[in-house]
Protein backbone atom coordinates (compact mmCIF):
# COMPACT_ATOMS: atom_id res chain seq x y z
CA UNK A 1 -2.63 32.51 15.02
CA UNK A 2 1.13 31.78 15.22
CA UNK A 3 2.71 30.44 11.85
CA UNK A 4 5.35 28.03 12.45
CA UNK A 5 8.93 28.47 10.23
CA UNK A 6 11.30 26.69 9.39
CA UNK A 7 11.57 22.82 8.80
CA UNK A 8 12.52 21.68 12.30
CA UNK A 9 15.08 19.25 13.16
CA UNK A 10 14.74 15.35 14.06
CA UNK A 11 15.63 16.69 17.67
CA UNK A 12 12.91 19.72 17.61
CA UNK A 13 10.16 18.45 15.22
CA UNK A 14 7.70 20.57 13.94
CA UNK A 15 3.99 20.11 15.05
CA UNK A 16 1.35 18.82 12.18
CA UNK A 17 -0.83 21.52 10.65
CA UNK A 18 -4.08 22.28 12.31
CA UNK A 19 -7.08 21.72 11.94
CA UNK A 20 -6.96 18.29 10.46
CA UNK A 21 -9.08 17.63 7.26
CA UNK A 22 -10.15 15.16 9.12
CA UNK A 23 -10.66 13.30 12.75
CA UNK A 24 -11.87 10.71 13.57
CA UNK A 25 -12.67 8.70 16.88
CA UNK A 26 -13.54 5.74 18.92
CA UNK A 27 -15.57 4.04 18.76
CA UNK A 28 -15.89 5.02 14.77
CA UNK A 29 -12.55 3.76 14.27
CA UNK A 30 -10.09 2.01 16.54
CA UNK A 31 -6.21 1.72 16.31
CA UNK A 32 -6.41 -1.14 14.37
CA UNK A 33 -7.88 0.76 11.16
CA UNK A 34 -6.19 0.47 7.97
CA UNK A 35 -6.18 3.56 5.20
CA UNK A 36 -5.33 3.40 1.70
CA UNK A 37 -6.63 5.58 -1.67
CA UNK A 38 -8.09 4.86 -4.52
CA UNK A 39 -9.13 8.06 -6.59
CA UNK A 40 -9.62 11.06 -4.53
CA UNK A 41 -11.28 9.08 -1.93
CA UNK A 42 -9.40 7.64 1.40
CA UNK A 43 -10.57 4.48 2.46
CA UNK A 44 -10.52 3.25 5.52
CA UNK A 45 -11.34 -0.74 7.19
CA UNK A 46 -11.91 -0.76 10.97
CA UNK A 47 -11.58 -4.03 11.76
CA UNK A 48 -13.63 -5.62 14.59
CA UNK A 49 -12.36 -6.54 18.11
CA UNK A 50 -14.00 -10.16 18.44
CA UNK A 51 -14.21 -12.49 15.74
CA UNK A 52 -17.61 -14.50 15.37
CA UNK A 53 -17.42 -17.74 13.39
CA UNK A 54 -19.99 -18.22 10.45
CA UNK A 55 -20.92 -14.96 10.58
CA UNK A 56 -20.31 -12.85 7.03
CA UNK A 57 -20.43 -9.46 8.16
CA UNK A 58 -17.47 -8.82 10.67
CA UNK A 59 -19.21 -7.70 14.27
CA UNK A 60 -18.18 -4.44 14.61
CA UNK A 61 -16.38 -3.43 11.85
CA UNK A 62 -17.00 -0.46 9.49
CA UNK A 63 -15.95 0.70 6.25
CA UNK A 64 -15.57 4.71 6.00
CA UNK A 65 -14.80 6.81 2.69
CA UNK A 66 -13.95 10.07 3.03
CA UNK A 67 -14.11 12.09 -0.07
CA UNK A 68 -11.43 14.83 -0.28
CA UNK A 69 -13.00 16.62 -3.16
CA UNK A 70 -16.33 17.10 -1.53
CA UNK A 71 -14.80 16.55 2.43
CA UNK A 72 -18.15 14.21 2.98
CA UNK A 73 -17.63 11.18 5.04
CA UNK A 74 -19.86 8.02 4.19
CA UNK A 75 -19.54 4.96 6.87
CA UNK A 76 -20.68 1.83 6.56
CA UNK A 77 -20.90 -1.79 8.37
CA UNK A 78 -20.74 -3.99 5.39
CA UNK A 79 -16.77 -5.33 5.63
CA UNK A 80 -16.19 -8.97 3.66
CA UNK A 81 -15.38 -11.92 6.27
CA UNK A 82 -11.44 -12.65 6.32
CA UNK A 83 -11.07 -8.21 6.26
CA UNK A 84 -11.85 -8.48 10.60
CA UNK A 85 -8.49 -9.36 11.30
CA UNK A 86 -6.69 -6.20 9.25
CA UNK A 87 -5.04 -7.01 5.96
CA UNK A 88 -1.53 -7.58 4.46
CA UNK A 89 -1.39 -5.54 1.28
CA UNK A 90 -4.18 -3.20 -0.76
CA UNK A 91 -3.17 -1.92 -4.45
CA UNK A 92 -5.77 0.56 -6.69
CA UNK A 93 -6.34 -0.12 -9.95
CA UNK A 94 -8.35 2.70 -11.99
CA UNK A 95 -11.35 2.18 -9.98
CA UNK A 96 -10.98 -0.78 -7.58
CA UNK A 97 -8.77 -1.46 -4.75
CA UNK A 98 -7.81 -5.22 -4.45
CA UNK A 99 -7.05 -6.13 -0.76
CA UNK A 100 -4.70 -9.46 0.53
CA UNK A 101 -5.29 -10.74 3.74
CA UNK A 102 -4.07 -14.01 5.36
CA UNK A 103 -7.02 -14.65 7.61
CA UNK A 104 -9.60 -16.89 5.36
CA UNK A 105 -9.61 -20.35 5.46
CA UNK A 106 -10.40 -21.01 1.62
CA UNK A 107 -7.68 -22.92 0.02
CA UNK A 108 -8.06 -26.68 -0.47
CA UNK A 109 -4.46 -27.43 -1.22
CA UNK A 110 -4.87 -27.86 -4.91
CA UNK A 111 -1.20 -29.08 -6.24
CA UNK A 112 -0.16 -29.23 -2.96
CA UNK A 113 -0.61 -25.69 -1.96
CA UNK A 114 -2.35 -24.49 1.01
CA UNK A 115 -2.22 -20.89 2.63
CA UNK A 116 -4.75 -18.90 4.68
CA UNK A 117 -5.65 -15.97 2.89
CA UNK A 118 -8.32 -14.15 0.64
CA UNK A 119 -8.41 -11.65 -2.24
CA UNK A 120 -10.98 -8.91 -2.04
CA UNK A 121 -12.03 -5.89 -4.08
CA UNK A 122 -13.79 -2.57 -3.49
CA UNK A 123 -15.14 -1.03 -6.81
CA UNK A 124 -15.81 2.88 -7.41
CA UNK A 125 -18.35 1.76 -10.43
CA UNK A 126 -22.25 1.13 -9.54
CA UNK A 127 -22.47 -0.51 -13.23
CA UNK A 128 -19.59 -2.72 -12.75
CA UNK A 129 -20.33 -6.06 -14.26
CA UNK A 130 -17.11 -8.21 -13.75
CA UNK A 131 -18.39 -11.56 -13.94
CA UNK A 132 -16.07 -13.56 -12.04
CA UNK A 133 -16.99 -11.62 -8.83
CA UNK A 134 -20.18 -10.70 -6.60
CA UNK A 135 -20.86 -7.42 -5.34
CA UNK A 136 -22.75 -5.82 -2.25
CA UNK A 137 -23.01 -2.07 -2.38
CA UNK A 138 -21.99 0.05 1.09
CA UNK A 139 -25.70 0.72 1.22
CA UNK A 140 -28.53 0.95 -1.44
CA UNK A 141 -27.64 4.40 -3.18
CA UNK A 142 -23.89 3.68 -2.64
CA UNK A 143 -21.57 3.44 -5.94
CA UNK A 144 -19.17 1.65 -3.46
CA UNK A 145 -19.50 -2.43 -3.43
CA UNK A 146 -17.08 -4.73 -1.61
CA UNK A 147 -16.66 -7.83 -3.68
CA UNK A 148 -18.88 -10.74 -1.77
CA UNK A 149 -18.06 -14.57 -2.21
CA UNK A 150 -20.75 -16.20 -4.17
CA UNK A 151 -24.01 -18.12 -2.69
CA UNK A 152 -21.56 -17.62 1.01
CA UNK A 153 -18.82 -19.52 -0.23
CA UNK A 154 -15.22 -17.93 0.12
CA UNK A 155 -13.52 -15.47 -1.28
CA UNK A 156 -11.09 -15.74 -4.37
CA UNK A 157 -7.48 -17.49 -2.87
CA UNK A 158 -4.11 -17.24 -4.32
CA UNK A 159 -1.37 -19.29 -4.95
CA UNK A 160 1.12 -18.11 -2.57
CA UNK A 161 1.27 -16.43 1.87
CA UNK A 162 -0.08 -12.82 1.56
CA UNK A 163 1.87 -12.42 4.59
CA UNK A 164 5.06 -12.72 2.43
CA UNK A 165 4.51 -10.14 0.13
CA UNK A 166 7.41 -8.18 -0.87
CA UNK A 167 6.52 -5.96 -3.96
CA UNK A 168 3.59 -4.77 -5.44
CA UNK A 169 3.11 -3.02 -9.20
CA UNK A 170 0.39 -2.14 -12.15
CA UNK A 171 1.16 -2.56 -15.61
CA UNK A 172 -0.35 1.14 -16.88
CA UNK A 173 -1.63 0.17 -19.71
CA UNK A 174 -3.30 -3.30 -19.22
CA UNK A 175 -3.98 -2.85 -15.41
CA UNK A 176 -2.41 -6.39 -14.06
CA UNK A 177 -1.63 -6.44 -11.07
CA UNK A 178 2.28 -7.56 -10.13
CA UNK A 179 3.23 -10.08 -6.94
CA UNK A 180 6.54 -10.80 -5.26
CA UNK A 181 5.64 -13.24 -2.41
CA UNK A 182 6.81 -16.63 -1.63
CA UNK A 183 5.37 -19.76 -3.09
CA UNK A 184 6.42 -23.42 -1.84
CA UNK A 185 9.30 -21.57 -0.03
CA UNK A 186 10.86 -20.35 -3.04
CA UNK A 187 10.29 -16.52 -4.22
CA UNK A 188 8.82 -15.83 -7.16
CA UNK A 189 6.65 -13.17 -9.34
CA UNK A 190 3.37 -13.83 -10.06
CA UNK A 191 0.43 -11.97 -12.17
CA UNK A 192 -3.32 -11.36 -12.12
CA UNK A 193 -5.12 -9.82 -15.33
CA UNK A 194 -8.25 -7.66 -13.90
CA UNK A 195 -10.15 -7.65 -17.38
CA UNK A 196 -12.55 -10.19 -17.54
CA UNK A 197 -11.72 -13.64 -15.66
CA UNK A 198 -8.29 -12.62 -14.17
CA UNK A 199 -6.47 -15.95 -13.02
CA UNK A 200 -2.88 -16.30 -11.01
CA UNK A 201 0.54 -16.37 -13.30
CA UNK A 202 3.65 -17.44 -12.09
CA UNK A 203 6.06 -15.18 -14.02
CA UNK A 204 9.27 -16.66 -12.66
CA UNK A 205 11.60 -17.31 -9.82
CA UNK A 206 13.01 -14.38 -9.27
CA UNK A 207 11.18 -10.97 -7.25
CA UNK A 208 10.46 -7.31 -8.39
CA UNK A 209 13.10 -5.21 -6.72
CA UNK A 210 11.31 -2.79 -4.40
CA UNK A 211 10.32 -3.01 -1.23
CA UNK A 212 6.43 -2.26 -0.69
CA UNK A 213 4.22 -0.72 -3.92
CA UNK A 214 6.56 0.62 -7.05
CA UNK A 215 5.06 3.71 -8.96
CA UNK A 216 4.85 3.95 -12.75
CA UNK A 217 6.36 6.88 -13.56
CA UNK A 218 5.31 8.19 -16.84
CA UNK A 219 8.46 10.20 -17.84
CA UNK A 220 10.80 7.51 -16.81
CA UNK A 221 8.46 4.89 -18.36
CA UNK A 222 9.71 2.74 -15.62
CA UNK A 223 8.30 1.23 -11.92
CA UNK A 224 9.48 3.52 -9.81
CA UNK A 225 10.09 2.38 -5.85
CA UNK A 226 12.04 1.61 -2.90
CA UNK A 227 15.04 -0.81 -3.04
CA UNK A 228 14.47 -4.05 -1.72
CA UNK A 229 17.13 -4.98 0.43
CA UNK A 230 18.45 -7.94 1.04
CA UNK A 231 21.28 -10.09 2.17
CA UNK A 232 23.21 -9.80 -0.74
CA UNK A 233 23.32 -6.69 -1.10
CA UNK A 234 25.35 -4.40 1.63
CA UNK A 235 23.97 -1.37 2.60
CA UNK A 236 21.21 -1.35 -0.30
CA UNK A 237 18.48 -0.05 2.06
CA UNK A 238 17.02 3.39 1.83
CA UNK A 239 17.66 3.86 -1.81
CA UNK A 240 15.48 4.13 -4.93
CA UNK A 241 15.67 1.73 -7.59
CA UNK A 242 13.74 1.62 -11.01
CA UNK A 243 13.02 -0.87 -13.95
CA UNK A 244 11.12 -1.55 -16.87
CA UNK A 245 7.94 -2.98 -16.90
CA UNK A 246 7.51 -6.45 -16.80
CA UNK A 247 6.22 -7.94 -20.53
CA UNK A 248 7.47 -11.74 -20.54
CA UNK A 249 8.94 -14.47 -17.87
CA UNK A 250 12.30 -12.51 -17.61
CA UNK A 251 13.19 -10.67 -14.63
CA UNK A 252 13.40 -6.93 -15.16
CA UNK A 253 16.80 -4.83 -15.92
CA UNK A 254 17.19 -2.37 -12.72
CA UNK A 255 18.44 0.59 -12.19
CA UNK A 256 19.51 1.58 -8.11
CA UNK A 257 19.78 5.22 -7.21
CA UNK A 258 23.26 6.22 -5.14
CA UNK A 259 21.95 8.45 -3.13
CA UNK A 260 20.93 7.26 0.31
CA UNK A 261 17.67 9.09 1.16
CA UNK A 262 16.75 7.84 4.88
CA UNK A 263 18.13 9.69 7.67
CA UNK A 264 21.89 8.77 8.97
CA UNK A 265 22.35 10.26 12.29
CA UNK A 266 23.47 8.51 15.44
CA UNK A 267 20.65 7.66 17.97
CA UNK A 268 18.36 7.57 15.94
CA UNK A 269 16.21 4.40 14.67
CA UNK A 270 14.61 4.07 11.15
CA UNK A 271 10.82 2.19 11.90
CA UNK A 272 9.50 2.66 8.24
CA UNK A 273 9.11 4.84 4.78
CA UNK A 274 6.83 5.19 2.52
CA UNK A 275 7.45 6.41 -0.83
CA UNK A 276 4.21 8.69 -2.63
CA UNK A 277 4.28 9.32 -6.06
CA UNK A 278 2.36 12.68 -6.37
CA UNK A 279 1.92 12.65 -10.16
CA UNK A 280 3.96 15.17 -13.21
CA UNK A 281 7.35 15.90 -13.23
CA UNK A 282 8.47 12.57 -12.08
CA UNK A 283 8.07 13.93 -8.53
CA UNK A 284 8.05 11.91 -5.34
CA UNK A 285 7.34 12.42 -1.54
CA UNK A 286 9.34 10.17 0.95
CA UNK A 287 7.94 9.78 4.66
CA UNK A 288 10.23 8.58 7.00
CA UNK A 289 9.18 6.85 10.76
CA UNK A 290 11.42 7.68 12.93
CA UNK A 291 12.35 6.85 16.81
CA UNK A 292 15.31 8.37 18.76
CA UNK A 293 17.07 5.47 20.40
CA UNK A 294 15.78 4.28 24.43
CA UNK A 295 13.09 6.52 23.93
CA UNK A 296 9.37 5.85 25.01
CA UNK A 297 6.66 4.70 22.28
CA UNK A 298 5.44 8.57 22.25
CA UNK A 299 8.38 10.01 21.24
CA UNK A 300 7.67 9.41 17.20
CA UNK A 301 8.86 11.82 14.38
CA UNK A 302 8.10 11.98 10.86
CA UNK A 303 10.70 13.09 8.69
CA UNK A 304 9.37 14.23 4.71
CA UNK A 305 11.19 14.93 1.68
CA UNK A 306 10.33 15.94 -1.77
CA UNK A 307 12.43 15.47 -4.98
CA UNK A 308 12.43 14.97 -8.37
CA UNK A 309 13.66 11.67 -9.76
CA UNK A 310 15.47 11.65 -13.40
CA UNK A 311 18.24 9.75 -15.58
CA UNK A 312 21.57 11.46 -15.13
CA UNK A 313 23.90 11.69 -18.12
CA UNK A 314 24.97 7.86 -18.69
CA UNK A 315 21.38 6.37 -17.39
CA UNK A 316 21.55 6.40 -13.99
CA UNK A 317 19.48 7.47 -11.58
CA UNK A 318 19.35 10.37 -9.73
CA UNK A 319 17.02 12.47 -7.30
CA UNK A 320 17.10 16.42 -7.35
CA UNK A 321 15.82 18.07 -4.12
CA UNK A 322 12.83 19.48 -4.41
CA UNK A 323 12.60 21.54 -1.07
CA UNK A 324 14.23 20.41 1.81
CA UNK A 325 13.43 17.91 4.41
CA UNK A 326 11.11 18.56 7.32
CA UNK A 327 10.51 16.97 10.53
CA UNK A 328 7.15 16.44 12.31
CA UNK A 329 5.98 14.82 16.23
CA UNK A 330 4.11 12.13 15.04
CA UNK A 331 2.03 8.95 16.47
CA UNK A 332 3.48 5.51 17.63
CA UNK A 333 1.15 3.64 15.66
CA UNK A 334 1.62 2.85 11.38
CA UNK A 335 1.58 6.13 9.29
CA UNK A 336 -0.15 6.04 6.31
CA UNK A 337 0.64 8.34 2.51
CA UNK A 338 -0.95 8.73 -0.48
CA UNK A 339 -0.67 11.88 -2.85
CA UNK A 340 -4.44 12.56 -4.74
């Protein structure tokens, strides 16, 4: 066995452990899948190739949970209709994860508002009785159940384009779930209460500041994420940024790191990041997609930090390294990370 030192370089990248917990191939699972977590299970929506109208199950796609506690796989071909085409945005919530996708065809243009797009659910809890959705288990002695539109009727719509989601958050205590999208061309925050009967709020016009999911950090007692740049603001991208959370119609005081955490080297081009939470301490993992300038669609390389994220001495925030970066070859297609 050789053991591999060091934490590379984004020139001479570092190969990814082996084995892999887990892999997975076609025709299983295409290109096209999507991953996200929920507990200490990694779900994953393999979306079919051909669409067939009227038909609720999508041909050919699959829903697979992989259980990292007990390393069993469980696949099934029950995926909602409006999930075959891939979808915009997933969140967890204690035991569900609530999915956006712009596909469906649902909305009648109540007040003037029409987008494409549903609002699913996968739920963790066999006994779950939420009244204001259906539910179709994975298979009979599964404890997983995909939310299912009533009597074959559509699924749950929202007011505002899933495709134009900016921000995503959970209040910890109360579990609502936190929007930044674009209604009637004008950005705005809107909420949805999962106890009992949840229904769409517009909070205000203004958007949370991150840029993808924010984490609530316990220690901080704040949303934790990535800043959400804009054109406003010069140079704001690849920092961290942190506010309270949201308990009226007022936009949220922030707080923006000044350290710049993506890579700044010439020739190389930033793709993506993804910023993981991965629980006490108020620690964090950042995963950076990276691409060296001209080259070919292979030539992909991860680059992942760890740090600690505090207050500094007048309330601002700060990162402490953790260990230092290291770089990894990785695949041309979307990279997925969760911490469980």
């Amino acid at each position: 066995m050789t053991r591999q030192t060091g934490c590379g370089s984004a020139g001479s990248p570092l190969r990814l452990s082996e084995p892999p917990a887990l892999r997975i191939g076609p025709p299983t699972i295409g290109r096209r899948a999507q991953f996200a977590a929920l507990g200490s299970h990694i779900i994953a929506t393999s979306p079919s190739a051909h669409e067939i109208p009227h038909v609720q199950e999508a041909h050919g796609s699959a829903t697979l949970i992989f259980d990292t506690k007990t390393s069993t796989l469980t696949t099934s071909n029950i995926l909602p209709q409006g999930l075959e085409n891939c979808y915009d945005s997933a969140i967890a919530v204690r035991n569900r994860l609530y999915v956006f996708e712009s596909y469906s065809d649902n909305n009648d243009g109540t007040d003037g508002l029409y987008y494409f797009g549903g609002f699913h659910c996968l739920s963790a809890d066999p006994d779950d009785d939420e009244r204001d959705w259906t539910w179709r288990p994975l298979f009979n002695s599964s404890r997983f159940s995909w939310s299912w539109a009533k009597f074959g009727g559509s699924p749950p719509d929202f007011p505002f384009d899933p495709k134009f989601i900016t921000s995503l958050a959970v209040h910890p205590r109360t579990g609502t779930i936190f929007v930044s999208a674009c209604r009637r061309g004008v950005w705005c925050t809107l909420s949805y209460g999962t106890r009992g009967g949840g229904q769409w709020k517009r909070r205000g016009n203004w958007v949370l500041p991150f840029k993808g999911p924010a984490h609530y950090d316990g220690l901080l007692d704040a949303w934790v994420g990535l800043h959400l740049h804009s054109a406003d603001t010069v140079d704001a991208e690849g920092y961290l940024c942190a506010c309270h959370i949201i308990s009226g119609r007022q936009p949220p005081k922030r707080k923006v790191g000044r350290e710049q955490l993506f890579l700044k080297q010439p020739h190389w081009r930033h793709l993506d990041a993804k910023l993981v939470y991965m629980g006490e301490g108020s620690k964090y993992c950042l995963v950076e997609h990276l691409r060296p300038e001209g080259a070919d669609t292979m030539k992909y390389v991860l680059r992942v930090t760890t740090f600690i994220v505090k207050y500094g001495k007048d309330g601002e925030l700060t990162t402490m390294a953790h260990r230092p970066a290291r770089f990894y070859k990785a695949p041309s297609y979307d990279v997925q990370a969760f911490w469980m």
